[in-house]
PDB file of N, CA and C in Angstrom:
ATOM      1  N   UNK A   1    -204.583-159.347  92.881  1.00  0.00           N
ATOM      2  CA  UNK A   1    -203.276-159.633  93.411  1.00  0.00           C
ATOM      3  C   UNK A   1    -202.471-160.335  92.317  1.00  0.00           C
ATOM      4  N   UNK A   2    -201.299-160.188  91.911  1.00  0.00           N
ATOM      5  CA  UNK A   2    -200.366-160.321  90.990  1.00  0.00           C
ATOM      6  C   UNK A   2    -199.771-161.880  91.795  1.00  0.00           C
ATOM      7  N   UNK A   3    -199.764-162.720  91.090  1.00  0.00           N
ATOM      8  CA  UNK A   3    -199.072-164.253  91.624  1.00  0.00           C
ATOM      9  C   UNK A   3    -197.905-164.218  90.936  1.00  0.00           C
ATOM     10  N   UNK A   4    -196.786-164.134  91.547  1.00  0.00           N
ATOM     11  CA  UNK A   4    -195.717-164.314  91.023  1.00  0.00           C
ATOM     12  C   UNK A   4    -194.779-165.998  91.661  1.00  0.00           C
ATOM     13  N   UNK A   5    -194.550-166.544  90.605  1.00  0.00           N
ATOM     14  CA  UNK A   5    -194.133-167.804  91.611  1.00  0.00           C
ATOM     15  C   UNK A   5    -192.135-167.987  91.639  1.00  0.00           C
ATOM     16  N   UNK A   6    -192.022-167.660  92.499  1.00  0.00           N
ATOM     17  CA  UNK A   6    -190.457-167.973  92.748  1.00  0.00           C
ATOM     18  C   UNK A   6    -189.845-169.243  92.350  1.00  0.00           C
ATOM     19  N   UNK A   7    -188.026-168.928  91.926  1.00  0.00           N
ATOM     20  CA  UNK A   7    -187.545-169.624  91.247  1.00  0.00           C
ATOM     21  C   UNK A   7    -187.686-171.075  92.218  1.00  0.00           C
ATOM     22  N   UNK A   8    -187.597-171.388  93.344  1.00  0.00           N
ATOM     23  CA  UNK A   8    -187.166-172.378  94.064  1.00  0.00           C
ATOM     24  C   UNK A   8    -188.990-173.429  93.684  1.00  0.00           C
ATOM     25  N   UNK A   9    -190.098-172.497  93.814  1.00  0.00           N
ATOM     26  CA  UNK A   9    -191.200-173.233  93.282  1.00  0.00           C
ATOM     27  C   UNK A   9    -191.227-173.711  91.687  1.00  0.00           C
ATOM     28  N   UNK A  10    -191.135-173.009  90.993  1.00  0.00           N
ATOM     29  CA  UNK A  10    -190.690-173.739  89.860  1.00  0.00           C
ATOM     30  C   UNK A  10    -190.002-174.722  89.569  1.00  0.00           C
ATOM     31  N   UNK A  11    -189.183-174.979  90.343  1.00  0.00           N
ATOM     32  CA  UNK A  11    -187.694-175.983  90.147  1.00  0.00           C
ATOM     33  C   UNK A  11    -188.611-177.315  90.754  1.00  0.00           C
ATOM     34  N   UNK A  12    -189.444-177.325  91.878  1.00  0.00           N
ATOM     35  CA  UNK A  12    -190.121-178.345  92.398  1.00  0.00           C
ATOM     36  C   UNK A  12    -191.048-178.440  91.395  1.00  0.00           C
ATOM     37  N   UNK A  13    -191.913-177.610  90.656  1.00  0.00           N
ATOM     38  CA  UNK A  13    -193.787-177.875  90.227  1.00  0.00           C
ATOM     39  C   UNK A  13    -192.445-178.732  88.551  1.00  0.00           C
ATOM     40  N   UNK A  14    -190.829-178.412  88.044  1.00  0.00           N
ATOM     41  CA  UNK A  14    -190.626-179.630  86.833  1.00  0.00           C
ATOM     42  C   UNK A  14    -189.765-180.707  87.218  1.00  0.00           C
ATOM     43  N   UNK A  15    -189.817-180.837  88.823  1.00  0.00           N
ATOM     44  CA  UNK A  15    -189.471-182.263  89.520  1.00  0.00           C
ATOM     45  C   UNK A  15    -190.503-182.796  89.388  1.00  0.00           C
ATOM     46  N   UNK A  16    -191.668-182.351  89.863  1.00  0.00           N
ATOM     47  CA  UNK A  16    -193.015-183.432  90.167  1.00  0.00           C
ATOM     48  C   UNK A  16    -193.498-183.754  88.594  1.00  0.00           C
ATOM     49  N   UNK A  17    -192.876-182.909  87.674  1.00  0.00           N
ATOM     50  CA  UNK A  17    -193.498-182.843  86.200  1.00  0.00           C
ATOM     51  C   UNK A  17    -192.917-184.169  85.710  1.00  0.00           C
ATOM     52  N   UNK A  18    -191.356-183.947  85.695  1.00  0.00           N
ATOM     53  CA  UNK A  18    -190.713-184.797  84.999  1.00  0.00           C
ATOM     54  C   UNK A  18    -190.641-186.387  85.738  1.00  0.00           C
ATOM     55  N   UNK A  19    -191.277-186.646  87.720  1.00  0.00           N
ATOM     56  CA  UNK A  19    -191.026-187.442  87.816  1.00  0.00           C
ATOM     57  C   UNK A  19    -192.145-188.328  87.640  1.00  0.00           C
ATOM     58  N   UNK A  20    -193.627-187.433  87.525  1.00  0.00           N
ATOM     59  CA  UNK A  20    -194.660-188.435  87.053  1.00  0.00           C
ATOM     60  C   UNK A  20    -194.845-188.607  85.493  1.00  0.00           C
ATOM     61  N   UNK A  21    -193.903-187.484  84.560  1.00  0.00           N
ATOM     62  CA  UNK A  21    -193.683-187.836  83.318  1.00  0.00           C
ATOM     63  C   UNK A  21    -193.349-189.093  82.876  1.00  0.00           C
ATOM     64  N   UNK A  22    -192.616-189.865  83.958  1.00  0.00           N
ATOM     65  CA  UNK A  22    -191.465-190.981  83.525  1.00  0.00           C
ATOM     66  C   UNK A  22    -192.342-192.007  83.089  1.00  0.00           C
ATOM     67  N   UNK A  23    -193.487-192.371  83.456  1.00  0.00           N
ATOM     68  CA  UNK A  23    -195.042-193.216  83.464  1.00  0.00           C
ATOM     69  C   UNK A  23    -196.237-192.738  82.578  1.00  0.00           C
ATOM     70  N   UNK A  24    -196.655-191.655  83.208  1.00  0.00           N
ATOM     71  CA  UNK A  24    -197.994-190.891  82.269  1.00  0.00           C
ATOM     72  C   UNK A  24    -197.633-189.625  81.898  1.00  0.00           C
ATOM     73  N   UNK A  25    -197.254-188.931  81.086  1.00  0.00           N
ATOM     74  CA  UNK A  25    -196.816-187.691  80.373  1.00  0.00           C
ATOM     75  C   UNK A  25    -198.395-186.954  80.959  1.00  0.00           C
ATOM     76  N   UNK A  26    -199.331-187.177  79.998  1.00  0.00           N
ATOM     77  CA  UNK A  26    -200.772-186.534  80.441  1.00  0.00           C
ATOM     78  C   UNK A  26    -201.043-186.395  81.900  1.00  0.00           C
ATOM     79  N   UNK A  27    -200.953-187.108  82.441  1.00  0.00           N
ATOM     80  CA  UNK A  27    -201.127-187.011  84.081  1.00  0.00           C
ATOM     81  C   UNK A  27    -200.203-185.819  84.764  1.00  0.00           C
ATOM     82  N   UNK A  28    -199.334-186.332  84.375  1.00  0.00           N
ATOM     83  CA  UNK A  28    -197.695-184.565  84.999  1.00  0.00           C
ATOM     84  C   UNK A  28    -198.707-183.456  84.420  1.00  0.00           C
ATOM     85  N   UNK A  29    -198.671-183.546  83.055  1.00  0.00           N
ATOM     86  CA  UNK A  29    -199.559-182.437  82.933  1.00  0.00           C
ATOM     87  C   UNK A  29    -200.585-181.480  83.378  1.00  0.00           C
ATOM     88  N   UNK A  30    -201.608-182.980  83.889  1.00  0.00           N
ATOM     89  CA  UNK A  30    -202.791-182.694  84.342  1.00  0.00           C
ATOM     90  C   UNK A  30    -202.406-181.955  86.012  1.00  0.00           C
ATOM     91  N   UNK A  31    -201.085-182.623  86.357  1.00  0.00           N
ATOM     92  CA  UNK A  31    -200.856-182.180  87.709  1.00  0.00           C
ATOM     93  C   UNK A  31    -200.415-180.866  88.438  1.00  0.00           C
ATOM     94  N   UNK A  32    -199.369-180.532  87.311  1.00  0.00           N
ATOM     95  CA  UNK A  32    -198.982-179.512  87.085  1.00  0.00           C
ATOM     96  C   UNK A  32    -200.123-178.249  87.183  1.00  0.00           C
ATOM     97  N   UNK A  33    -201.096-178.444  85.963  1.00  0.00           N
ATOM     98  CA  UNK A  33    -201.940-177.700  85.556  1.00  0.00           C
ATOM     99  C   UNK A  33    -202.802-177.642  86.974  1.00  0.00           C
ATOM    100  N   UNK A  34    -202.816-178.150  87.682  1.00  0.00           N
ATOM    101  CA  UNK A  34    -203.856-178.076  88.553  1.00  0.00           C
ATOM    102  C   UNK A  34    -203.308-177.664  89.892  1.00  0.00           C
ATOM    103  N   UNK A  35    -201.932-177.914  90.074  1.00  0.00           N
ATOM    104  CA  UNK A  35    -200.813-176.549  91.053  1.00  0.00           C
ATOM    105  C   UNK A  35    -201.220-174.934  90.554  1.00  0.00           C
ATOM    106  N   UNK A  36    -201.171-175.092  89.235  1.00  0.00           N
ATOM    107  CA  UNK A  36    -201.333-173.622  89.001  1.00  0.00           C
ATOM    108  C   UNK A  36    -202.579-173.197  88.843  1.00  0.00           C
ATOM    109  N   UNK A  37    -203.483-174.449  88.914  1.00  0.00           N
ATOM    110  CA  UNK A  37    -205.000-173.060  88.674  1.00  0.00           C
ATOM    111  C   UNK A  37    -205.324-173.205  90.398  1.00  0.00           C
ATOM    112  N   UNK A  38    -204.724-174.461  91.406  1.00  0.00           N
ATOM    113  CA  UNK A  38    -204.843-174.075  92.789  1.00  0.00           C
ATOM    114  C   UNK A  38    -203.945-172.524  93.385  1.00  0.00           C
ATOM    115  N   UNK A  39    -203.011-172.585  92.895  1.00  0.00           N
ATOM    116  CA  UNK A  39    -202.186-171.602  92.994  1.00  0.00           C
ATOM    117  C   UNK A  39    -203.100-169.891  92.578  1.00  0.00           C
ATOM    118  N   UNK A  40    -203.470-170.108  91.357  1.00  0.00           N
ATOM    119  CA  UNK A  40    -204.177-168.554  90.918  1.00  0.00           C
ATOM    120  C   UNK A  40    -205.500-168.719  92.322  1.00  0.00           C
ATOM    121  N   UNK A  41    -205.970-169.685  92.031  1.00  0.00           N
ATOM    122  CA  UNK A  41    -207.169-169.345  92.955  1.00  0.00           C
ATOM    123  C   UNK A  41    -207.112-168.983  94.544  1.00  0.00           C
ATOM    124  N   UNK A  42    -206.015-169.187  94.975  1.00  0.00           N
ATOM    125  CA  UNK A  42    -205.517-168.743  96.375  1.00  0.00           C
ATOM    126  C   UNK A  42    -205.035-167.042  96.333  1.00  0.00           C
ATOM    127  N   UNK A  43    -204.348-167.001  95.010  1.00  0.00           N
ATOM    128  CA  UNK A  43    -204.297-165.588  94.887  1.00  0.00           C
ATOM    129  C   UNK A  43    -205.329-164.810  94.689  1.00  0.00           C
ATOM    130  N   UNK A  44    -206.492-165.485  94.542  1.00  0.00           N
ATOM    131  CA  UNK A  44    -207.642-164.452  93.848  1.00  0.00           C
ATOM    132  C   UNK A  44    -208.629-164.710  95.248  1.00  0.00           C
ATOM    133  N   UNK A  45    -208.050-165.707  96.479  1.00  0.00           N
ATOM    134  CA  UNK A  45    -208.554-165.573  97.643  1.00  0.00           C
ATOM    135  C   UNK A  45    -207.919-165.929  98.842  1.00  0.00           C
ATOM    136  N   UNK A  46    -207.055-165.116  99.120  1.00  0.00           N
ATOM    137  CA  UNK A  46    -206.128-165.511 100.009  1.00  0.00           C
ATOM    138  C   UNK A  46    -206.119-165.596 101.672  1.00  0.00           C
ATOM    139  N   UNK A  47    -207.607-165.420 101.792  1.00  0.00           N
ATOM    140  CA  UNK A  47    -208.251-165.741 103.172  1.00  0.00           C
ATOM    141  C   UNK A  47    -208.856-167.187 103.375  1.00  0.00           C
ATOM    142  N   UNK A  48    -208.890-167.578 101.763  1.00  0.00           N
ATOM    143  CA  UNK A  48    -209.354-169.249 102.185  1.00  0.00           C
ATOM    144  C   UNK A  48    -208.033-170.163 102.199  1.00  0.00           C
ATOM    145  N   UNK A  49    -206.465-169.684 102.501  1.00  0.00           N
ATOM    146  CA  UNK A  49    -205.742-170.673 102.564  1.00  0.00           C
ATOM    147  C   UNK A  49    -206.202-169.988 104.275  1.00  0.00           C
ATOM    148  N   UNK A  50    -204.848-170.686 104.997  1.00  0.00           N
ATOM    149  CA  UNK A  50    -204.795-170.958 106.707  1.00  0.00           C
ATOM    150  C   UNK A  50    -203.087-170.302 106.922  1.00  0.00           C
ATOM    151  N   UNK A  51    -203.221-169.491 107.764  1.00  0.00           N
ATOM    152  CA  UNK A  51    -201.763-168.966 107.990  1.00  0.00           C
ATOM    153  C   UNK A  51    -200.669-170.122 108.132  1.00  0.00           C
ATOM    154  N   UNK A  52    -199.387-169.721 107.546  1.00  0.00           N
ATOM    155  CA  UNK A  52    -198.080-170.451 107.054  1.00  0.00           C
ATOM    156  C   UNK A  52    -197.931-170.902 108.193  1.00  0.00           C
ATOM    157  N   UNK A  53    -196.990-171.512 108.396  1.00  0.00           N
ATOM    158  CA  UNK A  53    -195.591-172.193 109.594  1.00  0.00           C
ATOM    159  C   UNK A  53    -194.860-170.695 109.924  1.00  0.00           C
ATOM    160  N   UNK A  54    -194.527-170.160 108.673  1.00  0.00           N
ATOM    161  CA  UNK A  54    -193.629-168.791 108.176  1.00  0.00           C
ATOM    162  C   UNK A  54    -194.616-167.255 108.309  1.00  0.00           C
ATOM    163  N   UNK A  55    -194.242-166.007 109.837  1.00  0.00           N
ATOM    164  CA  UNK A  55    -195.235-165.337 109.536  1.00  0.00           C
ATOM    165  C   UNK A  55    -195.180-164.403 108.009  1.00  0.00           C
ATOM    166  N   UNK A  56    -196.398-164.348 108.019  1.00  0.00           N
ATOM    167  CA  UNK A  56    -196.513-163.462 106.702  1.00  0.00           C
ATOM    168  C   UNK A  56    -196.892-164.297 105.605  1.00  0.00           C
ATOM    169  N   UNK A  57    -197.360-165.862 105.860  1.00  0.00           N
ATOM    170  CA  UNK A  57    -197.419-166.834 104.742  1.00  0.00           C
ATOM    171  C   UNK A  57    -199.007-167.165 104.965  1.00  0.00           C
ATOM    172  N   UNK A  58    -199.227-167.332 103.401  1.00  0.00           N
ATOM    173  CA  UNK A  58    -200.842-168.842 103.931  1.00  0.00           C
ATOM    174  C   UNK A  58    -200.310-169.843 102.821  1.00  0.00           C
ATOM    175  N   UNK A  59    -200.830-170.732 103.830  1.00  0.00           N
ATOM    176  CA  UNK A  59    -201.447-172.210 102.622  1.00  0.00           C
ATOM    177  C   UNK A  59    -202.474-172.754 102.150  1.00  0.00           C
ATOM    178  N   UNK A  60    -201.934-173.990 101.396  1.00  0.00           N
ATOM    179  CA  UNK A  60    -203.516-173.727 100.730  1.00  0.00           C
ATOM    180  C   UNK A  60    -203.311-175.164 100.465  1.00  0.00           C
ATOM    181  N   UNK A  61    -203.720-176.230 100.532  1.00  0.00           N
ATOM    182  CA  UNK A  61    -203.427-177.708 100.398  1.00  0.00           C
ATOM    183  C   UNK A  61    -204.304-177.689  98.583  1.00  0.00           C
ATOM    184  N   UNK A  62    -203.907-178.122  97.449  1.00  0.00           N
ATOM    185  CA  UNK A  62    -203.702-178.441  96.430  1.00  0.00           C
ATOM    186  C   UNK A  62    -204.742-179.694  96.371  1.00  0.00           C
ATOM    187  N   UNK A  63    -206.139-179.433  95.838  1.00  0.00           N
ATOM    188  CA  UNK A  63    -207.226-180.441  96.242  1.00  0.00           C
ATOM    189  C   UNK A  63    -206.994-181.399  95.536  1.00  0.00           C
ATOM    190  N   UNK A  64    -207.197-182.775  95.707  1.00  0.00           N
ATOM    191  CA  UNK A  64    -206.511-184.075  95.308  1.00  0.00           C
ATOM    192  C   UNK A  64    -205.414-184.260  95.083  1.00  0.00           C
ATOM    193  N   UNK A  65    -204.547-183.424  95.234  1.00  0.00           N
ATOM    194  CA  UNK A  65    -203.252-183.566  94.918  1.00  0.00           C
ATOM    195  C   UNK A  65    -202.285-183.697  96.984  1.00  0.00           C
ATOM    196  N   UNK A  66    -201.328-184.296  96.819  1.00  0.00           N
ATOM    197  CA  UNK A  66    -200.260-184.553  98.273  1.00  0.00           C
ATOM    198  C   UNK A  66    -199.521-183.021  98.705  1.00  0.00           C
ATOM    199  N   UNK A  67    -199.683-182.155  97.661  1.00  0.00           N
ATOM    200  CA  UNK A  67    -199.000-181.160  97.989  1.00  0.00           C
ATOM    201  C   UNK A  67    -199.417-179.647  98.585  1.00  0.00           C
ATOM    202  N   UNK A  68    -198.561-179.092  99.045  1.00  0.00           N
ATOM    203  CA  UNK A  68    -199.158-177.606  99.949  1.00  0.00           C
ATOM    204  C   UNK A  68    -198.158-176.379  99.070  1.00  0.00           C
ATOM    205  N   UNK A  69    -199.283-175.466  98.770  1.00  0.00           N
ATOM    206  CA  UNK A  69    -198.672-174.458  98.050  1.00  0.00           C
ATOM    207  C   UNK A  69    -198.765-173.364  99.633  1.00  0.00           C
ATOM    208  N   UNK A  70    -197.607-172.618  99.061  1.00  0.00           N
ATOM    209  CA  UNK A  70    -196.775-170.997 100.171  1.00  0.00           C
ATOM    210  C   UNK A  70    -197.338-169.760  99.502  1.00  0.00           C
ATOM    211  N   UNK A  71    -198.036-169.200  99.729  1.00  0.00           N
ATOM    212  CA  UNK A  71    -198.400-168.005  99.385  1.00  0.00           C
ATOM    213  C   UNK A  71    -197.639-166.973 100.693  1.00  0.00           C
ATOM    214  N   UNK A  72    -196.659-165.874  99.893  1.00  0.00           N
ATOM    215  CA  UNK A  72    -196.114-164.620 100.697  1.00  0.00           C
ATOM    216  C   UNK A  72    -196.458-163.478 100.506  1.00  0.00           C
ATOM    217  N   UNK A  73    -197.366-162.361 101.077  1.00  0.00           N
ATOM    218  CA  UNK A  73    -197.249-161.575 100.318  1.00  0.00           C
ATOM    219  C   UNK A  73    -196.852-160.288 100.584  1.00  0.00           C
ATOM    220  N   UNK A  74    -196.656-160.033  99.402  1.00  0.00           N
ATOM    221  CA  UNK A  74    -195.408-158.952  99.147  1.00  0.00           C
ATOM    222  C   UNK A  74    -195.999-157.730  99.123  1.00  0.00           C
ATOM    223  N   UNK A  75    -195.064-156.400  99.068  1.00  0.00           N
ATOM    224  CA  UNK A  75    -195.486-155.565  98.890  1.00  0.00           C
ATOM    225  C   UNK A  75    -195.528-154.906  97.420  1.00  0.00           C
ATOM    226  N   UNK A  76    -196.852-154.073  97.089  1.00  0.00           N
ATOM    227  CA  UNK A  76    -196.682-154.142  95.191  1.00  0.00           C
ATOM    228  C   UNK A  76    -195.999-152.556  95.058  1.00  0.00           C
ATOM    229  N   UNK A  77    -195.504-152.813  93.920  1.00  0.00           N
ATOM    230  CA  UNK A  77    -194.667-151.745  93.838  1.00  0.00           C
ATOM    231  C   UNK A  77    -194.808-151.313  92.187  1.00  0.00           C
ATOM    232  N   UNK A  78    -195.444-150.186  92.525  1.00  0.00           N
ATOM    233  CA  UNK A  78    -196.155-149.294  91.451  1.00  0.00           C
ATOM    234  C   UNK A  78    -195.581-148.334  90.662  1.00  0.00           C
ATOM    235  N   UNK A  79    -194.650-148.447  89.569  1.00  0.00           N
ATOM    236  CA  UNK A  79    -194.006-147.806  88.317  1.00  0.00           C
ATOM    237  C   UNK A  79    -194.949-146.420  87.732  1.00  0.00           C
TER     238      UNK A  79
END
């Protein structure tokens, strides 16, 4: 499955970057980095998040971390 992450998620994963940047640079990092390998790994199993709020969604709570990633998925469209 192809993870594509939308503009409105991005705009949040260099809020949380830049606002734990302001203290520990390495830590945003580390945080960041660990949205996105929670993020790939929901795509590479998308029966272990729990259906959305939103139909057609799962989540996936972001382990040690406060936050919940949205997985939608789409239909793939083959060139």
């Amino acid at each position: 499955m192809k993870l594509v992450f939308d503009e409105l998620a991005l705009v949040d994963l260099e809020a949380i970057y830049n606002w734990i940047a302001k203290d520990n640079p390495a830590a945003a990092k580390a945080v960041v980095e660990r949205v996105f390998a929670s993020a790939e790994h929901l795509a590479s199993f998308p029966h272990m998040g729990h259906a959305g709020r939103d139909e057609g969604t799962q989540e996936w709570v972001v382990p040690r971390l406060p936050y919940i990633g949205f997985m939608r998925f789409m239909p793939s469209v083959r060139k």
